[in-house]
PDB file of N, CA and C in Angstrom:
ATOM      1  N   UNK A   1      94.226  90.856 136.448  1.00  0.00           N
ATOM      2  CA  UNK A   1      94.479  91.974 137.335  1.00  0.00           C
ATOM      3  C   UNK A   1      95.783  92.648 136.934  1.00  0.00           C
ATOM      4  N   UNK A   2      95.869  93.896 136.690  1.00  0.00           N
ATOM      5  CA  UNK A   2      96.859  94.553 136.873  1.00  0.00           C
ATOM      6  C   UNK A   2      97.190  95.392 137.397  1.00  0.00           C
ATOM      7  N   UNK A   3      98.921  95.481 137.755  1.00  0.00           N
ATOM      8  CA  UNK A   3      99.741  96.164 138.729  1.00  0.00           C
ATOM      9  C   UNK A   3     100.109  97.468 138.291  1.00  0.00           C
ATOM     10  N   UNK A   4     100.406  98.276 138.859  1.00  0.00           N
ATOM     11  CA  UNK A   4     100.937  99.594 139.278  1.00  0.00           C
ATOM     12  C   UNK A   4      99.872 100.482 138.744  1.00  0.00           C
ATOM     13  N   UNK A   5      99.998 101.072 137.869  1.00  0.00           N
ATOM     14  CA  UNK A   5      99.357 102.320 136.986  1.00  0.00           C
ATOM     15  C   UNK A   5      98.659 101.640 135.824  1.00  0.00           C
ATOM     16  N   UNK A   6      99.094 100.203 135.438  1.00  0.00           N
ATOM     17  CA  UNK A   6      98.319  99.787 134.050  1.00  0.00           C
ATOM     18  C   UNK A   6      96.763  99.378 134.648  1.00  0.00           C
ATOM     19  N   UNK A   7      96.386  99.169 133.508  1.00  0.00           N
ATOM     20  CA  UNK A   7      94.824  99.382 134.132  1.00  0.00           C
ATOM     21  C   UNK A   7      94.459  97.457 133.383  1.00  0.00           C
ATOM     22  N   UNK A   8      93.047  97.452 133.749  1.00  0.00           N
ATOM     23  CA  UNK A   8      92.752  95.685 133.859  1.00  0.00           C
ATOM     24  C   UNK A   8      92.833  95.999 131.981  1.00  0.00           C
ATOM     25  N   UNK A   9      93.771  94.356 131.610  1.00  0.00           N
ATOM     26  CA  UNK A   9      93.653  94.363 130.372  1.00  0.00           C
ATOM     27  C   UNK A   9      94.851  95.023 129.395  1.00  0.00           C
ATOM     28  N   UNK A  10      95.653  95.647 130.298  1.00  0.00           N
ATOM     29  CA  UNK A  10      96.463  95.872 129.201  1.00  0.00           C
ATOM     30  C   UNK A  10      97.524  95.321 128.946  1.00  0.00           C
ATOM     31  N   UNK A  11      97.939  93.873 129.739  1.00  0.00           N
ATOM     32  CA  UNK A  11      98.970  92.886 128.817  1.00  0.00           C
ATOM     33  C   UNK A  11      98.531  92.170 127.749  1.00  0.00           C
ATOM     34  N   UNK A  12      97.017  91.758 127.804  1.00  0.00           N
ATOM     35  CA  UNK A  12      96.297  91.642 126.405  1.00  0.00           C
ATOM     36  C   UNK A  12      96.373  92.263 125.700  1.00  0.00           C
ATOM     37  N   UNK A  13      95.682  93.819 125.784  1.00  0.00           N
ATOM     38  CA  UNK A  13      96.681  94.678 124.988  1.00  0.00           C
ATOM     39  C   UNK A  13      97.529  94.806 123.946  1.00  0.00           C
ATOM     40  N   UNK A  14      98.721  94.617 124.771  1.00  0.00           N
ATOM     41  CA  UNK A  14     100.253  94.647 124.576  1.00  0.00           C
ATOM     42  C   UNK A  14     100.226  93.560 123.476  1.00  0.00           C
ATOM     43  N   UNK A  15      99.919  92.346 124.209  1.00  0.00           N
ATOM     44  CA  UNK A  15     100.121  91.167 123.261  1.00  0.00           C
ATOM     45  C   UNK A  15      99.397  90.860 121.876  1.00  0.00           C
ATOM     46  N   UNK A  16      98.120  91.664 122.277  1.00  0.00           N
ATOM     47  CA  UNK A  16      97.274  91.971 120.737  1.00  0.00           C
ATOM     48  C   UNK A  16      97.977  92.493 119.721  1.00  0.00           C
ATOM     49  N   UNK A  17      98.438  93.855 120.245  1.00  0.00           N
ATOM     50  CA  UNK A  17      98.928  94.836 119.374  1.00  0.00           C
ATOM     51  C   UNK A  17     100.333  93.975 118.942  1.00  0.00           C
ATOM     52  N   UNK A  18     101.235  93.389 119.483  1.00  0.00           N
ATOM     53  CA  UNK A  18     101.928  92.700 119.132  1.00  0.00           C
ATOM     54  C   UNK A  18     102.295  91.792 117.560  1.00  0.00           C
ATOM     55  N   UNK A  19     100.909  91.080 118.106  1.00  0.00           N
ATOM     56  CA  UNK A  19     100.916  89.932 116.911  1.00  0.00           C
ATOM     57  C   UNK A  19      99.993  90.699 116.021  1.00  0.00           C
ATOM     58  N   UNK A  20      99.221  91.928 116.137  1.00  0.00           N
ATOM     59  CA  UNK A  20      99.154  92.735 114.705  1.00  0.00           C
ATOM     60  C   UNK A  20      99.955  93.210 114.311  1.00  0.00           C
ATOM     61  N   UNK A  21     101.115  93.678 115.030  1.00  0.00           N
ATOM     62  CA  UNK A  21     102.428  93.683 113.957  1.00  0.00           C
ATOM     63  C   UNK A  21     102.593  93.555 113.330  1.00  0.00           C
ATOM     64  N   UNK A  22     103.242  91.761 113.501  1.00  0.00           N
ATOM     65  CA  UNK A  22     103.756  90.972 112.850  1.00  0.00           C
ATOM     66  C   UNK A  22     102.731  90.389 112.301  1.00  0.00           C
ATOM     67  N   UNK A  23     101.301  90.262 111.956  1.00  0.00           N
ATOM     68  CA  UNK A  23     100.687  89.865 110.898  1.00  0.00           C
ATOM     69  C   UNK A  23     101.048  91.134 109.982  1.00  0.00           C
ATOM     70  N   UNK A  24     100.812  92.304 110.081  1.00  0.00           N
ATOM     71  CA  UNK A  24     101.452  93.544 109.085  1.00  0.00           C
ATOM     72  C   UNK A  24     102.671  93.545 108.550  1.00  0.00           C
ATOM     73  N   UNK A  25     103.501  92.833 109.072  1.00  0.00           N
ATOM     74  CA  UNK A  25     104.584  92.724 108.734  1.00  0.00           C
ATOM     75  C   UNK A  25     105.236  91.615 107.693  1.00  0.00           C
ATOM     76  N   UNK A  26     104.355  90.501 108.335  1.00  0.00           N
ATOM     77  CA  UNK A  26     104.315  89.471 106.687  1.00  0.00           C
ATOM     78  C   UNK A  26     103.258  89.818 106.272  1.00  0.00           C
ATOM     79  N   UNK A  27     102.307  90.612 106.323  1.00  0.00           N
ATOM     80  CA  UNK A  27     101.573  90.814 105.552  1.00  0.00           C
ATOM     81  C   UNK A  27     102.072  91.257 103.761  1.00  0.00           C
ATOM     82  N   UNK A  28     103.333  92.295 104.851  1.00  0.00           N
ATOM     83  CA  UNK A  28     104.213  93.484 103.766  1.00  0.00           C
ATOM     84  C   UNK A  28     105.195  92.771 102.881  1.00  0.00           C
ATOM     85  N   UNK A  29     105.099  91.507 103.248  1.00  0.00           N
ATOM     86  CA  UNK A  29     106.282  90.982 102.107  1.00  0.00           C
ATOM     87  C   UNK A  29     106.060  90.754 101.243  1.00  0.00           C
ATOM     88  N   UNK A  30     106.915  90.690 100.036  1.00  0.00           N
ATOM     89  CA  UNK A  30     106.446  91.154  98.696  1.00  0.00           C
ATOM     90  C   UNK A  30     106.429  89.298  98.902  1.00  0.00           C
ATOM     91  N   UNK A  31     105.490  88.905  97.597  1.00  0.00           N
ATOM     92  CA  UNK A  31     105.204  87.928  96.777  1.00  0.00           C
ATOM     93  C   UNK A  31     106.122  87.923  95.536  1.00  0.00           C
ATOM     94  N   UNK A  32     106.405  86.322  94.919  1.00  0.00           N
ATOM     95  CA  UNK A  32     106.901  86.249  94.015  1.00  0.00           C
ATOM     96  C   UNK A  32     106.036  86.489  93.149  1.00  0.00           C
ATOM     97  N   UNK A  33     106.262  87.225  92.166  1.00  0.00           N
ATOM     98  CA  UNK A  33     105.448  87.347  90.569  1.00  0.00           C
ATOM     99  C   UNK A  33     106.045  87.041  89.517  1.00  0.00           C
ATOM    100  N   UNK A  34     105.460  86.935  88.564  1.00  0.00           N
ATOM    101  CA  UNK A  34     106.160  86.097  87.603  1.00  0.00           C
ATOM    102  C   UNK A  34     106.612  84.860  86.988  1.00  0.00           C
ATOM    103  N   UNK A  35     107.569  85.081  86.026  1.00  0.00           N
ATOM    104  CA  UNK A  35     107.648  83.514  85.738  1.00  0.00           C
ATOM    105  C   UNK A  35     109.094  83.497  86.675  1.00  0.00           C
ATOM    106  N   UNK A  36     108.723  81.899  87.265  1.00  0.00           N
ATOM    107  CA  UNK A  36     109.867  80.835  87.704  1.00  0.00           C
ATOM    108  C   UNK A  36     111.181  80.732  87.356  1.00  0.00           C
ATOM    109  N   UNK A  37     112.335  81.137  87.483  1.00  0.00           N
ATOM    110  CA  UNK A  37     113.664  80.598  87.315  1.00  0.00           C
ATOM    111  C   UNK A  37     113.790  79.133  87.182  1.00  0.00           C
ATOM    112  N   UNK A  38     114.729  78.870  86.134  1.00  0.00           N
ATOM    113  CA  UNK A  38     115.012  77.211  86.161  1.00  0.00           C
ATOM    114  C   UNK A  38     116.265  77.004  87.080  1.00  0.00           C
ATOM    115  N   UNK A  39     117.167  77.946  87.232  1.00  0.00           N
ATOM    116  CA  UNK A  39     118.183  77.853  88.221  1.00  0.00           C
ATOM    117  C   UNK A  39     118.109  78.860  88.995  1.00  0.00           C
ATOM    118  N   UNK A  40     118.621  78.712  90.405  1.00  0.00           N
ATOM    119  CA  UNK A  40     118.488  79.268  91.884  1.00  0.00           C
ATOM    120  C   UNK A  40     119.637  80.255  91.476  1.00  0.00           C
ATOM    121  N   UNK A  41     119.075  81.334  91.872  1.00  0.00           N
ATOM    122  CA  UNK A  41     119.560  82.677  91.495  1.00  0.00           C
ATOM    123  C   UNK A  41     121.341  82.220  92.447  1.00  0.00           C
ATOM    124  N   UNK A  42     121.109  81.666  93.376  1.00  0.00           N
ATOM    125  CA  UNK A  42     122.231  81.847  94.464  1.00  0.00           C
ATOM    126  C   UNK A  42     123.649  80.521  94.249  1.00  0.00           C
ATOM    127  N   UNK A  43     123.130  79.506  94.328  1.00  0.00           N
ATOM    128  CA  UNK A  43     123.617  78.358  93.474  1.00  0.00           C
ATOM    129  C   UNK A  43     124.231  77.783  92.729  1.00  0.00           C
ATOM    130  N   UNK A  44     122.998  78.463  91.878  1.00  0.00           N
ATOM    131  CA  UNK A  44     123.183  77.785  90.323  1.00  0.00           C
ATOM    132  C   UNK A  44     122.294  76.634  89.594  1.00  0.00           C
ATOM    133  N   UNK A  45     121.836  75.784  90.812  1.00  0.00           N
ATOM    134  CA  UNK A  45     121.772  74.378  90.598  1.00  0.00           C
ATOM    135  C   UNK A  45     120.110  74.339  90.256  1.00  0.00           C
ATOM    136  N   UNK A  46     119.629  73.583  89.434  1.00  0.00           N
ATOM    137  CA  UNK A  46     118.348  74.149  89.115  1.00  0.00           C
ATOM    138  C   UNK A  46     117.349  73.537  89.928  1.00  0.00           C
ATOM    139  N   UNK A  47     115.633  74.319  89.841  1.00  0.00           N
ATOM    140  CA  UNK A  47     114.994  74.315  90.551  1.00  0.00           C
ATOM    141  C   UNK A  47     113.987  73.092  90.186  1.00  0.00           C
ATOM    142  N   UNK A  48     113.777  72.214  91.032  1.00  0.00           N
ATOM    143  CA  UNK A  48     112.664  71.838  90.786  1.00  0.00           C
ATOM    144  C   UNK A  48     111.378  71.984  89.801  1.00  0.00           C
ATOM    145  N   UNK A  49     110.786  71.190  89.245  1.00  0.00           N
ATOM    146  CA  UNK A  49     109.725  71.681  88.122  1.00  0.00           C
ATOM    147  C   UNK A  49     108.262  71.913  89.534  1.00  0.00           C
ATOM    148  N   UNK A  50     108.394  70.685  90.309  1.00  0.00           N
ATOM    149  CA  UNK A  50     107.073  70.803  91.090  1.00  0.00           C
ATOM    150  C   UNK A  50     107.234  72.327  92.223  1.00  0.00           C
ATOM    151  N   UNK A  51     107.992  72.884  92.158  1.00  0.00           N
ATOM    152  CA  UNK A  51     108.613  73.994  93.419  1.00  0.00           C
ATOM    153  C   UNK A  51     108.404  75.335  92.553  1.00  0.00           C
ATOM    154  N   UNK A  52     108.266  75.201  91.101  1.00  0.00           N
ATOM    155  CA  UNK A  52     108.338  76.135  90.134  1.00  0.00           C
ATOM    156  C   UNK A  52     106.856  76.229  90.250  1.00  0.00           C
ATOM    157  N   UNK A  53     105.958  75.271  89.895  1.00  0.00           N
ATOM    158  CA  UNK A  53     104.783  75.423  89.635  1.00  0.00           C
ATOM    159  C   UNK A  53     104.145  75.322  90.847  1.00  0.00           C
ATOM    160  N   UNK A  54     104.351  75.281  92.234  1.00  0.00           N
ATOM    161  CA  UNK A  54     103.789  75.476  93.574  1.00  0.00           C
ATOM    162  C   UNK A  54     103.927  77.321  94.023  1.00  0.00           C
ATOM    163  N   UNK A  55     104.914  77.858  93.272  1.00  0.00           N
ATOM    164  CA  UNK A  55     105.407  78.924  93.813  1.00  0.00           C
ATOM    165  C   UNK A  55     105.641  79.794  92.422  1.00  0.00           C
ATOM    166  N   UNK A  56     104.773  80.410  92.381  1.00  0.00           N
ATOM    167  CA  UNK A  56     105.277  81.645  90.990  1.00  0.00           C
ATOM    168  C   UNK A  56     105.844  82.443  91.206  1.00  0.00           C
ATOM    169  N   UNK A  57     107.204  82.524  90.141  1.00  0.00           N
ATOM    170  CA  UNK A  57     108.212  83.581  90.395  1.00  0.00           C
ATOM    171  C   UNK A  57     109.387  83.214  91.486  1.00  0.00           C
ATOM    172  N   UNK A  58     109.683  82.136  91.731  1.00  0.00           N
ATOM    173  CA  UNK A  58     110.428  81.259  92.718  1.00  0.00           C
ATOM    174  C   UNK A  58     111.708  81.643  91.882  1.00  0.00           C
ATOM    175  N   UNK A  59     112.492  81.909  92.885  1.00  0.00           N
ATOM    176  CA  UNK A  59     114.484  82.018  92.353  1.00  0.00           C
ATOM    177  C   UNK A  59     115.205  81.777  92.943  1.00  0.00           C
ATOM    178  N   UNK A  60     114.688  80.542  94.124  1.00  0.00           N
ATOM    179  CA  UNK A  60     115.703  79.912  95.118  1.00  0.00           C
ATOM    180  C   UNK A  60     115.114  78.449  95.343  1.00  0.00           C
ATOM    181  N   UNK A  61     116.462  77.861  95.106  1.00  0.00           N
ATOM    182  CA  UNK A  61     116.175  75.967  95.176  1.00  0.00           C
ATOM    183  C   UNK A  61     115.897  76.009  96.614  1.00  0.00           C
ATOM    184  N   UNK A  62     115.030  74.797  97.088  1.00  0.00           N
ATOM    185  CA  UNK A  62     115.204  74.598  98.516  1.00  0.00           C
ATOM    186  C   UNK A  62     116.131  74.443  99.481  1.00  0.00           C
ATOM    187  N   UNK A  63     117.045  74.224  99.319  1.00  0.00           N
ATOM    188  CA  UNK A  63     118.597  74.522 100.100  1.00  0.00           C
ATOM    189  C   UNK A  63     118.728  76.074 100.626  1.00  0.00           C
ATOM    190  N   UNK A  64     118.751  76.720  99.377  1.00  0.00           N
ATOM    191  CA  UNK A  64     119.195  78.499  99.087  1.00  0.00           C
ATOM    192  C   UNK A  64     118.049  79.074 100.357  1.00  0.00           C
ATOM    193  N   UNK A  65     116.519  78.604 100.428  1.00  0.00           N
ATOM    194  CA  UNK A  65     115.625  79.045 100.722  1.00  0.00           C
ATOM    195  C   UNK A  65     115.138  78.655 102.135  1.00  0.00           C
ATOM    196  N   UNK A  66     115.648  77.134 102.887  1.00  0.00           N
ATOM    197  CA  UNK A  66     116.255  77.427 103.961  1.00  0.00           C
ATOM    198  C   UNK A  66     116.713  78.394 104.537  1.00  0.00           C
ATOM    199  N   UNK A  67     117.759  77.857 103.872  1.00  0.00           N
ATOM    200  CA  UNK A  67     119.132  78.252 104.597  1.00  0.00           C
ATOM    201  C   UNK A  67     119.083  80.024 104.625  1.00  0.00           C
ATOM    202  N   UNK A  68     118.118  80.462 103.876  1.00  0.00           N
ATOM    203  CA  UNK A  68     118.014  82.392 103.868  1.00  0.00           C
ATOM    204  C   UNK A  68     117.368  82.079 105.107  1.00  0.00           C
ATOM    205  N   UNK A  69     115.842  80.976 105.454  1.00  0.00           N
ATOM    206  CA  UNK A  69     114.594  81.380 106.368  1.00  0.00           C
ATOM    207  C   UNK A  69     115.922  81.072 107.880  1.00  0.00           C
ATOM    208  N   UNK A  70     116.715  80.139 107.547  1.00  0.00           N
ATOM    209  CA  UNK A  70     117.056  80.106 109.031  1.00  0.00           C
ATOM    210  C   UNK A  70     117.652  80.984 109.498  1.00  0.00           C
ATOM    211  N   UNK A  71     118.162  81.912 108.812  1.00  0.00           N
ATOM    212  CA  UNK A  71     119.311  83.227 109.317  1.00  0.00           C
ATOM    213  C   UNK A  71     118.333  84.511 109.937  1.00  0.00           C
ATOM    214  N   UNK A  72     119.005  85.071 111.048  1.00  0.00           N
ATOM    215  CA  UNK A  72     118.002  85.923 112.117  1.00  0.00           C
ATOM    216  C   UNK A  72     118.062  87.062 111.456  1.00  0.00           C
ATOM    217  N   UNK A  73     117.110  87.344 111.884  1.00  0.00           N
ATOM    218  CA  UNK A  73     116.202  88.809 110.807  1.00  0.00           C
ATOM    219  C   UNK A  73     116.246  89.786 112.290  1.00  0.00           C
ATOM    220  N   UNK A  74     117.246  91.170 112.176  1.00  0.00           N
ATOM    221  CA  UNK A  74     117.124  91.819 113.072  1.00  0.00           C
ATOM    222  C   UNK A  74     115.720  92.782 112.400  1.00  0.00           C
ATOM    223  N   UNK A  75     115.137  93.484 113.714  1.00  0.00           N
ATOM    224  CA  UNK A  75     113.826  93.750 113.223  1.00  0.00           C
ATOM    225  C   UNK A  75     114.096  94.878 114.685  1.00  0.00           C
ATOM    226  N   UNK A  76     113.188  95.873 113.785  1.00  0.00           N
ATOM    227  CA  UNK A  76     113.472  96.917 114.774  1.00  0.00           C
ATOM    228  C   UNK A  76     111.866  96.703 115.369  1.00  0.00           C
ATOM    229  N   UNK A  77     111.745  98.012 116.222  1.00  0.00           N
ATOM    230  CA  UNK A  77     110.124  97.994 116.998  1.00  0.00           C
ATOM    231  C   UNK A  77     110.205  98.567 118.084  1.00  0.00           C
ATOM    232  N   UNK A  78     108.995  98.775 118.804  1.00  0.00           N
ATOM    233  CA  UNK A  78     108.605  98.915 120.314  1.00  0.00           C
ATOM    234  C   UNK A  78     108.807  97.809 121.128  1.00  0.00           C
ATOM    235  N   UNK A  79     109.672  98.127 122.067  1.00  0.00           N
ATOM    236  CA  UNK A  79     109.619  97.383 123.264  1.00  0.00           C
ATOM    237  C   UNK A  79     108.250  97.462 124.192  1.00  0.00           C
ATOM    238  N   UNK A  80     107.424  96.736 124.066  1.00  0.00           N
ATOM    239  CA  UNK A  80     106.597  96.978 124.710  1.00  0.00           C
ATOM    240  C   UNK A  80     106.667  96.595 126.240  1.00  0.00           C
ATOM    241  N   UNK A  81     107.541  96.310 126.596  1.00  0.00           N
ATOM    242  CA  UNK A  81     107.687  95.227 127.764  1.00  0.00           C
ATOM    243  C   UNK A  81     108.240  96.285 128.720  1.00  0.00           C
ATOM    244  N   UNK A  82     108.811  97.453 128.591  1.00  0.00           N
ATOM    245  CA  UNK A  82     109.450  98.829 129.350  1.00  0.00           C
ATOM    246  C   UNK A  82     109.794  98.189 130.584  1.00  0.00           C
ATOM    247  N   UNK A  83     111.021  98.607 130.970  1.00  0.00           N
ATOM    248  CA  UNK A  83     111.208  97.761 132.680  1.00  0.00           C
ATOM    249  C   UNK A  83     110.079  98.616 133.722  1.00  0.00           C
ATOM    250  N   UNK A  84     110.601  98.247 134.223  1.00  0.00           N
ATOM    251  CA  UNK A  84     109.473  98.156 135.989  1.00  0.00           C
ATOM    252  C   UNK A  84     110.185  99.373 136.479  1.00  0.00           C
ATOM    253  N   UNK A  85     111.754 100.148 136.196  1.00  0.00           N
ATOM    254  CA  UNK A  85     112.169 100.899 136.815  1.00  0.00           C
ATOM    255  C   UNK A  85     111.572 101.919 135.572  1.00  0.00           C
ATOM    256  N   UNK A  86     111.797 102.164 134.179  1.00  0.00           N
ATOM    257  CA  UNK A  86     111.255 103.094 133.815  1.00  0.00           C
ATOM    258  C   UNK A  86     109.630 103.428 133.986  1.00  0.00           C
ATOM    259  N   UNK A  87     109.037 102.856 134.014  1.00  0.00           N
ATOM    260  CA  UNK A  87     107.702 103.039 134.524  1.00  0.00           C
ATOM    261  C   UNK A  87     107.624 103.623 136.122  1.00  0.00           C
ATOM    262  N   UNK A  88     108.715 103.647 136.961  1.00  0.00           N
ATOM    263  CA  UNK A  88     108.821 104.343 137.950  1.00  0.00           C
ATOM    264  C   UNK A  88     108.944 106.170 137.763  1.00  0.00           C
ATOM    265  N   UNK A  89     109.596 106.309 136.717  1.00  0.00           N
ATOM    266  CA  UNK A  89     110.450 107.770 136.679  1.00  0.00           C
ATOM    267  C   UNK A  89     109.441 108.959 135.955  1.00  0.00           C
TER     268      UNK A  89
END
């Protein structure tokens, strides 16, 4: 059920369109191509042989490649969530 002016179904919706986003969005990330680095572009320290041949075109040891995934990715977009007062005005 939905409230005010939205009609039945559109926080599904919302949340659909959402996570097609972000499947579009890693969709858009480039792939490694190519040949493998023996040392981590960032480092230095060299890469794995089994990490080389799991991943083509790899240029970051597993440390480097962490430690990039854990750092926050500002990301722009639609708020889809609009407060309750702008939906008043």
């Amino acid at each position: 059920m939905a409230g005010g002016w939205a009609r039945d179904g559109a926080v599904q919706d919302q949340i659909d369109a959402s996570i097609e986003d972000e499947l579009r969005r890693m969709q858009a990330r480039p792939v490694p191509r190519g040949e493998s680095l023996r040392q981590c572009v960032e480092c230095d320290e060299p890469i794995p042989e089994p990490r080389r041949q799991a991943i083509p075109g790899v240029k970051l040891c597993v440390e480097c490649q962490q430690a990039r995934d854990s750092r926050p990715v500002q990301r722009g977009g639609i708020n889809r969530r609009g407060s309750k007062d702008s939906q008043l005005k």
